[in-house]
Protein backbone atom coordinates (compact mmCIF):
# COMPACT_ATOMS: atom_id res chain seq x y z
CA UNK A 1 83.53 91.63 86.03
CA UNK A 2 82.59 90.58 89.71
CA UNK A 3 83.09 93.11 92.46
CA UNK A 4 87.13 93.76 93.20
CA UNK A 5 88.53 93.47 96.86
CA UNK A 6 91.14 96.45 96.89
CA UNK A 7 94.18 97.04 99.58
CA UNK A 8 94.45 100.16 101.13
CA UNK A 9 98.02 101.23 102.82
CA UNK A 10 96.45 102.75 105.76
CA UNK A 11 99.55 103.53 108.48
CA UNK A 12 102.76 103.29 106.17
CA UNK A 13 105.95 102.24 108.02
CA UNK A 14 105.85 103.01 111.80
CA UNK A 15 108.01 101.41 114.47
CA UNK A 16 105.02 99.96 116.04
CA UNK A 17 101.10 99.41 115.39
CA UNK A 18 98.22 99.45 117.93
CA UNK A 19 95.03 98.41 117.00
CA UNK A 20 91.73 96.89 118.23
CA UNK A 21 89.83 93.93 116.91
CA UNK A 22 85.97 94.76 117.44
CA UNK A 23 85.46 91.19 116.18
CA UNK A 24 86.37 88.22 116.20
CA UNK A 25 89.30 87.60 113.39
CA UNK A 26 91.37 84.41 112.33
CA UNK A 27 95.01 84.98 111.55
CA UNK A 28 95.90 81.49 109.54
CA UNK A 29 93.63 78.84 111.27
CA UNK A 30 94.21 80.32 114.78
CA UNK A 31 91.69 82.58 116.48
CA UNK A 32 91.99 85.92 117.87
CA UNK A 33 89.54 87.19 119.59
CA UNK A 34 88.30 91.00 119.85
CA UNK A 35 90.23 93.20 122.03
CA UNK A 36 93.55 95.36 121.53
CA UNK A 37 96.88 94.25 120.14
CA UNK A 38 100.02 95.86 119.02
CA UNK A 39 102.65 94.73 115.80
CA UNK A 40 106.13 96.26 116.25
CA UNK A 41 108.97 95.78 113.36
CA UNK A 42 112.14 94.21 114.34
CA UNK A 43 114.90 93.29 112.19
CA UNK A 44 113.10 92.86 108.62
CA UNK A 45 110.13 91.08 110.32
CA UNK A 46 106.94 91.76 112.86
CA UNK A 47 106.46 90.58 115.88
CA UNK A 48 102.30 89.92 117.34
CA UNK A 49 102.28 88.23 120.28
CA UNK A 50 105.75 87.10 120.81
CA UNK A 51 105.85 85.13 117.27
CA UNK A 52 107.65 86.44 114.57
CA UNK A 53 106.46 87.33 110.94
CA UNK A 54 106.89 87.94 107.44
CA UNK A 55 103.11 88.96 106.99
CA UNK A 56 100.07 89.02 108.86
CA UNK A 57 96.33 88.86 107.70
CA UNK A 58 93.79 89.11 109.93
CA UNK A 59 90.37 87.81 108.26
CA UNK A 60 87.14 88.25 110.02
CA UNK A 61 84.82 85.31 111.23
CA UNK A 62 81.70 86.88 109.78
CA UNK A 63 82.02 88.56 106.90
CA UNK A 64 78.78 90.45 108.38
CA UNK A 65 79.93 91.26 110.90
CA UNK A 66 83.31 92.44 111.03
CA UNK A 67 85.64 96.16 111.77
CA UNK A 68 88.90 96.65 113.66
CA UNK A 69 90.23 100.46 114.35
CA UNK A 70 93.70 101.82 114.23
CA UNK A 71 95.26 103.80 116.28
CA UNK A 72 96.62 107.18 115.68
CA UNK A 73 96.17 107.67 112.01
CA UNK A 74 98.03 110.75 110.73
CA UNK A 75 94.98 112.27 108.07
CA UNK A 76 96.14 115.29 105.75
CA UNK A 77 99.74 113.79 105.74
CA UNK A 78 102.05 117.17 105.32
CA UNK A 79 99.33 119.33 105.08
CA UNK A 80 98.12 122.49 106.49
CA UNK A 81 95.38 120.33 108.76
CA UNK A 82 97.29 117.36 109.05
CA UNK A 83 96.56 115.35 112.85
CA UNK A 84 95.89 112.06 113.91
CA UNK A 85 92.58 110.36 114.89
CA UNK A 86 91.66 106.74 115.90
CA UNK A 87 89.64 105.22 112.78
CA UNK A 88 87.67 102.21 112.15
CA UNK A 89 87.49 99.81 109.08
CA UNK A 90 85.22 97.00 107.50
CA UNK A 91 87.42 93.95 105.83
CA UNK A 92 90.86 92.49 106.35
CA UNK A 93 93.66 93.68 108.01
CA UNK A 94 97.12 93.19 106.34
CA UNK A 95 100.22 94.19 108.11
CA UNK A 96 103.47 94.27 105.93
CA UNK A 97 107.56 95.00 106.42
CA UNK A 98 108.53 97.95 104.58
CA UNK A 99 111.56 99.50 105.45
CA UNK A 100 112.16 97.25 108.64
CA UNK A 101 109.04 99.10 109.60
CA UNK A 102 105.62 97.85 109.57
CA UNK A 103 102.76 99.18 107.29
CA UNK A 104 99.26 98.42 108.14
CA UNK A 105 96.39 97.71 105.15
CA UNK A 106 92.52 97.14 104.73
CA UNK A 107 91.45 94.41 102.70
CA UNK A 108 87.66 95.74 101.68
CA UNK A 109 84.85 95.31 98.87
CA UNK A 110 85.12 98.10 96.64
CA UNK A 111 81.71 99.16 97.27
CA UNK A 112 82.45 99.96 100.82
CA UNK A 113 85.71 101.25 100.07
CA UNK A 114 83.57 104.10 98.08
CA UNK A 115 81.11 104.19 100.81
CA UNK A 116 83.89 105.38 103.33
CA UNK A 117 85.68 107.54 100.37
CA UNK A 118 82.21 109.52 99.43
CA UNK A 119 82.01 110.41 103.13
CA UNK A 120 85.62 111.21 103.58
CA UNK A 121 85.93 113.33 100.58
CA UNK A 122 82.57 115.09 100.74
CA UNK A 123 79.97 115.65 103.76
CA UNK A 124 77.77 112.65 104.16
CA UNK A 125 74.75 114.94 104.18
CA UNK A 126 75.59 116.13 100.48
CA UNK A 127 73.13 116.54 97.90
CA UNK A 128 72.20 113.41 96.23
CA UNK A 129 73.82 114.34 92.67
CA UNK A 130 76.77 115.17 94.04
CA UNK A 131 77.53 112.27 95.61
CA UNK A 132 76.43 110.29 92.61
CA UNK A 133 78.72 111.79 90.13
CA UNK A 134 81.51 111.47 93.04
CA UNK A 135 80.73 107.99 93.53
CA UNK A 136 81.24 107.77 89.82
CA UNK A 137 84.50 109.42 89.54
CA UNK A 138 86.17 107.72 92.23
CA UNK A 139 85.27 104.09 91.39
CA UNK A 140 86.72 105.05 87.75
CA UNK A 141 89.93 106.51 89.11
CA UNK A 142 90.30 103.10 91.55
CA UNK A 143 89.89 101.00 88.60
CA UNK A 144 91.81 103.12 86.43
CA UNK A 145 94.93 103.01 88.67
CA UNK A 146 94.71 99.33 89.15
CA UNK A 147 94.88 98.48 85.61
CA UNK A 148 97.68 101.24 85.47
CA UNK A 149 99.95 99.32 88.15
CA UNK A 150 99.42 96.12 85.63
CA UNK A 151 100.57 97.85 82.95
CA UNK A 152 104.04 100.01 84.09
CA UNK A 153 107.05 99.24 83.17
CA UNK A 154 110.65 98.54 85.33
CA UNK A 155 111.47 101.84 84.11
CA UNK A 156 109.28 104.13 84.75
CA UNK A 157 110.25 107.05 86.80
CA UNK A 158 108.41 110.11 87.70
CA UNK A 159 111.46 112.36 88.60
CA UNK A 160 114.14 113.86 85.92
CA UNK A 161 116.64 116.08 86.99
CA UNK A 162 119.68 117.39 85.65
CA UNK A 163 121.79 120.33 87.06
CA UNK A 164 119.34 123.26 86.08
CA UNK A 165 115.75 121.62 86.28
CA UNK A 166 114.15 119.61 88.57
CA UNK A 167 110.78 117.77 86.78
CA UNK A 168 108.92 115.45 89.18
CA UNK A 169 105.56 114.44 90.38
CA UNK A 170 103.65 112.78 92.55
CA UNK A 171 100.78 109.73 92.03
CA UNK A 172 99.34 106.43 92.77
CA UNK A 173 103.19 104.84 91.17
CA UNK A 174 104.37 105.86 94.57
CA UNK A 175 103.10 102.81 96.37
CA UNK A 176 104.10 99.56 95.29
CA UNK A 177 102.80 96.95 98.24
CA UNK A 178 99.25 98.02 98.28
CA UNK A 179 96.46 99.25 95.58
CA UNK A 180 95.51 103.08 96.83
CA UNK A 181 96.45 104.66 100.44
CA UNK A 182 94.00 106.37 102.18
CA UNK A 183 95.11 109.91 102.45
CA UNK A 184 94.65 113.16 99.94
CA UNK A 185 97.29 111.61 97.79
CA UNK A 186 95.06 109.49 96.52
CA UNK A 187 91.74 109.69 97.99
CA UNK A 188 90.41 110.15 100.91
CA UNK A 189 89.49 107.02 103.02
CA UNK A 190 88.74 107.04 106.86
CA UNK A 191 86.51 103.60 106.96
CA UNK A 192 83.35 103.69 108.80
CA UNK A 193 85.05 106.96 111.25
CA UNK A 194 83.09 109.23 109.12
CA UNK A 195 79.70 108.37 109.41
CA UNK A 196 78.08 107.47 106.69
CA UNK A 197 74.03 107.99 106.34
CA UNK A 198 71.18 106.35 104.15
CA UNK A 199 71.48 108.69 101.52
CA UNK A 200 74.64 107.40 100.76
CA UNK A 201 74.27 104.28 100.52
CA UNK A 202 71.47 104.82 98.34
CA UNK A 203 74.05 106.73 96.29
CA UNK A 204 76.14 103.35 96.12
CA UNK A 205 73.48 101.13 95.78
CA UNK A 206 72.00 103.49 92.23
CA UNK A 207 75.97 103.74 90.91
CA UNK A 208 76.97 100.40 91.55
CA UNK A 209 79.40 99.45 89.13
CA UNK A 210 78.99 102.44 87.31
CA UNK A 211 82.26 104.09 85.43
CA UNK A 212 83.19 106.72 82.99
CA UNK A 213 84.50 105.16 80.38
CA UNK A 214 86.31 106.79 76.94
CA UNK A 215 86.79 105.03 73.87
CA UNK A 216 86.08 102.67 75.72
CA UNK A 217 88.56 102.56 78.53
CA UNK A 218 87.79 103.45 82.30
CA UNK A 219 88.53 107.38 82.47
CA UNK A 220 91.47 108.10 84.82
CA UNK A 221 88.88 110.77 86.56
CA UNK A 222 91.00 112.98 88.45
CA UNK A 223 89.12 115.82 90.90
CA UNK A 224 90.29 118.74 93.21
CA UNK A 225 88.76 121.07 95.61
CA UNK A 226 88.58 123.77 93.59
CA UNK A 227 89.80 124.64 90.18
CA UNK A 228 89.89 128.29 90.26
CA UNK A 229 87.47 129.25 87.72
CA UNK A 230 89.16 126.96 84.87
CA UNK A 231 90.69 123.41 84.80
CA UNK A 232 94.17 122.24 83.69
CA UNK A 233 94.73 119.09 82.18
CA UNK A 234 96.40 115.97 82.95
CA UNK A 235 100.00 116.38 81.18
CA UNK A 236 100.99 119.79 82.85
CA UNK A 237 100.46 117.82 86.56
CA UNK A 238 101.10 114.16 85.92
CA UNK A 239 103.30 112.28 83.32
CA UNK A 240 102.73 113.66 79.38
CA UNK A 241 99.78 111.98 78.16
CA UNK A 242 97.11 114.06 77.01
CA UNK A 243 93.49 112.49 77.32
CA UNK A 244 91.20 114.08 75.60
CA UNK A 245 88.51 114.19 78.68
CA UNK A 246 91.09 115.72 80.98
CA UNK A 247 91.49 118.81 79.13
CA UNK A 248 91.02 122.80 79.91
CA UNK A 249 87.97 124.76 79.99
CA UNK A 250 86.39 127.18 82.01
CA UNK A 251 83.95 125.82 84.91
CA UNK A 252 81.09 127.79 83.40
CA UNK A 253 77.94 126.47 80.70
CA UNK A 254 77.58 129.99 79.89
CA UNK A 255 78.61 129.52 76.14
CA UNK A 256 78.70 133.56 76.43
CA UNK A 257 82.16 133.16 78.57
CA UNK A 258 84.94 132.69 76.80
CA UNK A 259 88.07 131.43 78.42
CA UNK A 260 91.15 133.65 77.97
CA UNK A 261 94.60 131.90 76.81
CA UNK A 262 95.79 131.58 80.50
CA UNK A 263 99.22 130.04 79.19
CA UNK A 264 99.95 133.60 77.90
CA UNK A 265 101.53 135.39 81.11
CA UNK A 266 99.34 138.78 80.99
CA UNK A 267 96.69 136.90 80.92
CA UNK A 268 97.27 134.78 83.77
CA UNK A 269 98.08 137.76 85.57
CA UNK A 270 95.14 139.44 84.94
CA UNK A 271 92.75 135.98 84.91
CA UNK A 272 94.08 135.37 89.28
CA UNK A 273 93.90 138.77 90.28
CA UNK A 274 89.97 138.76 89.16
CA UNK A 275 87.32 136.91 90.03
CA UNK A 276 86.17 135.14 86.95
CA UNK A 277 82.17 133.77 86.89
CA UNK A 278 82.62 129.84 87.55
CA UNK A 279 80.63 127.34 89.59
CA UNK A 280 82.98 127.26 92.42
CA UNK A 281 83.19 130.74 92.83
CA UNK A 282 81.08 130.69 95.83
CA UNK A 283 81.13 131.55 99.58
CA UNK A 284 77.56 129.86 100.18
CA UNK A 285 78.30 128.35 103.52
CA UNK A 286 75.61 125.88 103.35
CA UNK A 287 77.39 124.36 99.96
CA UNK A 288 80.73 124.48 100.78
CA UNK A 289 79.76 122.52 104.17
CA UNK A 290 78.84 119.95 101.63
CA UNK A 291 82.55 119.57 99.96
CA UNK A 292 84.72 120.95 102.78
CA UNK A 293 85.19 118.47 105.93
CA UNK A 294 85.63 119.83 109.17
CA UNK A 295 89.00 120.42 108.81
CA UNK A 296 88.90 121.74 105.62
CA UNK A 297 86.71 124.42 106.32
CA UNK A 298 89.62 126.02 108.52
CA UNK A 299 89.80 127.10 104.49
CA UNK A 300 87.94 129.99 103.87
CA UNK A 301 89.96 131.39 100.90
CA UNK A 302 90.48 128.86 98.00
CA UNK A 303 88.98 130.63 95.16
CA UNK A 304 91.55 133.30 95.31
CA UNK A 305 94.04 133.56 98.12
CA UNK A 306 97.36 135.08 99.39
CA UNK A 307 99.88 134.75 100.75
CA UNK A 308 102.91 137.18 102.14
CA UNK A 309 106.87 135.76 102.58
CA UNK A 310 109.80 137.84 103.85
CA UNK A 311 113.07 137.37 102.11
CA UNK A 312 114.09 135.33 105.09
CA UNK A 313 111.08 133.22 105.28
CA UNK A 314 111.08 132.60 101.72
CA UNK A 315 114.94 131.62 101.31
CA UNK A 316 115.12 129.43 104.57
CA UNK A 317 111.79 127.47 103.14
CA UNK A 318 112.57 127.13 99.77
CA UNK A 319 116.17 125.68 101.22
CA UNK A 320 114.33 123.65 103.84
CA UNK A 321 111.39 122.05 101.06
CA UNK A 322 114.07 121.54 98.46
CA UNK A 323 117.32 120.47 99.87
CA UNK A 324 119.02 123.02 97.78
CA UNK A 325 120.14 126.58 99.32
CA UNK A 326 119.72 129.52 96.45
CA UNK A 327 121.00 131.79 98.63
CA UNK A 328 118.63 135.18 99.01
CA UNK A 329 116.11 135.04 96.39
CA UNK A 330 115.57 137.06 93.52
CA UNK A 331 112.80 136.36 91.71
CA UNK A 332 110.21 133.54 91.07
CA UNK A 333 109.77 133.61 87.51
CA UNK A 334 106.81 131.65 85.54
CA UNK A 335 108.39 130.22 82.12
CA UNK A 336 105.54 128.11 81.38
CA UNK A 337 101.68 128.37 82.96
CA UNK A 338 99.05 125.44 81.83
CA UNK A 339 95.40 125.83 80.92
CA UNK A 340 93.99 127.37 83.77
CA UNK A 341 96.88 129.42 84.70
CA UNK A 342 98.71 126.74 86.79
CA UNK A 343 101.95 127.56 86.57
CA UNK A 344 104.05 124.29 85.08
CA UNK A 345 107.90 125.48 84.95
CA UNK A 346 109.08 127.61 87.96
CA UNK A 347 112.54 129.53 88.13
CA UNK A 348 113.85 130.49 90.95
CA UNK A 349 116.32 132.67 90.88
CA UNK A 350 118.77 133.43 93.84
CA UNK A 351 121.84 134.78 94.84
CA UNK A 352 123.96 131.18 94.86
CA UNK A 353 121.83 129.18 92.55
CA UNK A 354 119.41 129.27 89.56
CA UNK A 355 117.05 126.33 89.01
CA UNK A 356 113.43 125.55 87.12
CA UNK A 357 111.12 123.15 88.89
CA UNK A 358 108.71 121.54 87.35
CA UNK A 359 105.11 119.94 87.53
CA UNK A 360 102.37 121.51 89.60
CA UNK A 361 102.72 119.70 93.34
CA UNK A 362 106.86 120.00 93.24
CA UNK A 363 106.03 123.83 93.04
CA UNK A 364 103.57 124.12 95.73
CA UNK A 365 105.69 121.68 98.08
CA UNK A 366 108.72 123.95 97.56
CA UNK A 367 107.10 127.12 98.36
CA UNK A 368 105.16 126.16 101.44
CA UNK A 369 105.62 124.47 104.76
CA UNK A 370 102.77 122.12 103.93
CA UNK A 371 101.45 122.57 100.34
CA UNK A 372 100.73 125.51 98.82
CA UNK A 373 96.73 125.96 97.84
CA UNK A 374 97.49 125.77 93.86
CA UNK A 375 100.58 126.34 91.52
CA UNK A 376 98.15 129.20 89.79
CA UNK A 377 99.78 132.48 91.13
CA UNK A 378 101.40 135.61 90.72
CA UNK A 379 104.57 136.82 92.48
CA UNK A 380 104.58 140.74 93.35
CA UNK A 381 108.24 141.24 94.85
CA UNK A 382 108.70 144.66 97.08
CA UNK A 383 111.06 146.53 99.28
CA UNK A 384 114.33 145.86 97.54
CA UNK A 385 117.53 146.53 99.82
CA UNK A 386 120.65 148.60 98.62
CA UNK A 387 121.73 145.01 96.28
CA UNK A 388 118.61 145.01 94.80
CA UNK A 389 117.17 141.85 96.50
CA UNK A 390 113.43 142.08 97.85
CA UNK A 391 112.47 142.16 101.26
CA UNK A 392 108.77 140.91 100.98
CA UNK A 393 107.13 138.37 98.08
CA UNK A 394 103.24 138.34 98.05
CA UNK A 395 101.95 135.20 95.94
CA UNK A 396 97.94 135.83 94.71
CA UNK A 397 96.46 132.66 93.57
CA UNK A 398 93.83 130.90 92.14
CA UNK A 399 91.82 127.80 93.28
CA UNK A 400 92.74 124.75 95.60
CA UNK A 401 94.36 121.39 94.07
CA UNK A 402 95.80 120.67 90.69
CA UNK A 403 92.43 121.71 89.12
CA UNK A 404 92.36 118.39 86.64
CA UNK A 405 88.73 116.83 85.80
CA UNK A 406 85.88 117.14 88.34
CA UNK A 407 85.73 120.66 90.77
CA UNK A 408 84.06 119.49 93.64
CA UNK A 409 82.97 122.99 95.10
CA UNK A 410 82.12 123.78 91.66
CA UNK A 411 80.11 120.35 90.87
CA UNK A 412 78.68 121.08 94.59
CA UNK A 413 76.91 124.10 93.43
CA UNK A 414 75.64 122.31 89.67
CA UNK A 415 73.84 119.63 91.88
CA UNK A 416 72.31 122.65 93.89
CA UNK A 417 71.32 124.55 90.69
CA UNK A 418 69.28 121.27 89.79
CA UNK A 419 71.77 119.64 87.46
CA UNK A 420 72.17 115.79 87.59
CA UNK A 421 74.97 113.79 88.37
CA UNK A 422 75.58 113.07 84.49
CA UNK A 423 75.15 116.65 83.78
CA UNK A 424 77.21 117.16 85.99
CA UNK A 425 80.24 114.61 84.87
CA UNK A 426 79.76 115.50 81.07
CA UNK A 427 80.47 118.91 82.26
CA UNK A 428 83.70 117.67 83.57
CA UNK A 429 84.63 114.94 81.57
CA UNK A 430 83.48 115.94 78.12
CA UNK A 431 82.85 113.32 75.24
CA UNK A 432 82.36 110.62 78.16
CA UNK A 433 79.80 107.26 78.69
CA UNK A 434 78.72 105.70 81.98
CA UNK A 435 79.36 102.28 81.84
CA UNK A 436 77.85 99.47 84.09
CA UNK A 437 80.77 96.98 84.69
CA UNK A 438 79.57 94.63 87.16
């Protein structure tokens, strides 16, 4: 296996694209030279300087020498820290019609895809074993995902819904013209805008080619912020396969610990209101500066976390996230929690409607403006009025993502306690080999 070129949907359907060419580029046999151009979509095709297209690839003269930057790139795409920044990208740009809109895409070596991803998702300055076994991870889930598109069928769907339950989620199936895209719903890309340093490139350099692999096959190695103190597996957040190195256990080596049935609701309830011993139950500043961005450390509460609704708030966003108006609400009832306490089937109960939702990120859409830090919470429902209905809802949770595979606060703190970066995935990703494939 040689090195992979992947596509990365960078700016998905807007009206119009600026960008700048720091390079000299060639678009067919014609030459463009470096300076700033714009692609705007009109009527099913793109128009660059006047002429009309169905596609346009920009490929650079020198493949040494070689970036282009996009203009306003919208980074944490719905939420609570999403903006928009200028960024800057090694490769090929692609520019595609979707929509009668035009989507913009980076053609790049793998390698330097994970270069830019290692330094997106984690400081650049992190400690050497964590950015190994993240270097790992992510080059597994790329490959992983590619060999998924190859393999899905016309009918696959990742929403079911009937009048009383609403099961959906949310992964790389979503995008159909381009490998990955470059945001948290996938993994974090922002090209060479995040400055990378020597370390890790030395990082890529040692891991080059370097997977997990499980009987055989390239792990689908999933990671979150932080897991809460225990990690779900894949089936209660994605589509119901069960893989036996995505599975639920608490984010401890103490073999003293033992891990509570958090599908069992008292236990959940007692399990978030605590706070458990687990790697990534930390506040070290100088550690979580090493997993948490700039923007993410507007964070500070991800272990455990609250958060207060009014009965207004709550009904009007609930309507608003889900298209469906329940009226006042009752009550938020768990039917079904996962492995670490993630709560899997939701019913909400209201006034003019009764529904379940289902999967991990359709709950935390629904019951925040951007996405709410984890599906692993409590609801404690106060002040009822003279019908009964409560005034105030406080949710207590537990951790920050769906909580599948690696922890990255928590692996940040193994690689400080001197564990190495395959300590460090066997930890996460039990019963799995590296694997050198190219």
């Amino acid at each position: 296996m040689n090195e992979p070129f992947i596509q990365v949907g960078i700016l998905l359907e807007k009206p119009a694209i600026r960008f700048s060419l720091l390079s000299d580029y060639r678009l067919g046999d014609a030459l463009v030279e470096a300076g700033t151009y714009s692609v705007e979509g009109s009527e099913e095709k793109m128009v660059f300087r006047g002429e009309r297209y169905d596609e346009i690839v920009f490929q650079p003269v020198d493949p040494h020498k070689n970036a282009f930057e996009l203009k306003d790139v919208t980074i944490g795409v719905n939420f609570h820290w999403e903006r928009k920044e200028d960024q800057r990208f090694l490769g090929g740009l692609k520019f595609i019609v979707e929509n009668d809109a035009v989507t913009a895409i980076n053609i790049v070596a793998l390698e330097d895809y994970l270069t830019s991803v290692i330094s997106s998702e984690m400081s650049a300055t992190s400690s050497k074993q964590l950015l190994k076994a993240h270097a790992v991870i992510s080059r597994s889930w790329l490959l992983a995902q590619t060999a998924k598109n190859k393999s899905i069928a016309n009918d696959y769907r990742t929403e079911y819904r009937t009048s009383t339950e609403l099961i959906r989620w949310y992964d790389r199936e979503d995008h159909l013209h381009f490998d990955v895209c470059a945001d948290d719903h996938c993994q974090r890309y922002q090209g060479i805008t995040k400055e990378s340093t020597a370390l890790v490139k030395t990082v890529i350099e040692e891991t080059r080619g370097e997977t997990l692999v499980y009987d055989g096959s390239i792990c689908d190695a999933r990671f979150s912020k932080c897991c809460g103190g225990a990690m779900e597996t894949f089936e209660n957040v994605w589509e119901p396969i069960a893989y036996p190195y995505l599975q639920g256990k608490a984010d401890t080596l103490d073999t003293s610990f033992v891990l509570p049935d958090l599908t069992i609701e008292e236990n959940a309830d007692e399990w978030i209101r605590s706070a458990p011993p687990a790697f990534c139950n930390t506040h070290d500043p100088r550690v979580l500066k090493q997993v948490l961005n700039d923007y993410d450390q507007e964070t500070s509460d991800f272990f455990r976390w609250k958060v207060v609704y009014s009965q207004e708030e709550l009904s009007n966003l609930i309507r608003e996230r889900s298209g469906i108006d329940f009226g006042e609400i009752i009550s938020l009832e768990p039917l079904e929690r996962g492995t670490s306490g993630r709560i899997v089937r939701l019913k909400i109960i209201g006034t003019e409607r009764v529904m379940t939702i289902s999967k991990e990120l359709e709950i935390r859409r629904t019951l925040s403006k951007s996405h709410l830090y984890s599906s692993a919470f409590v609801v404690d429902a106060e002040g009822e009025n003279d019908e009964g209905i409560p005034q105030q809802f406080t949710l207590t949770g537990a951790g920050w993502g769906h909580g599948v595979g690696l922890c990255q606060i928590g692996a940040a703190i193994m690689a400080e306690q001197g564990y190495d970066y395959e300590e460090i995935l066997q930890h996460y990703f039990p019963e799995t080999q590296i694997d050198k494939k190219y």
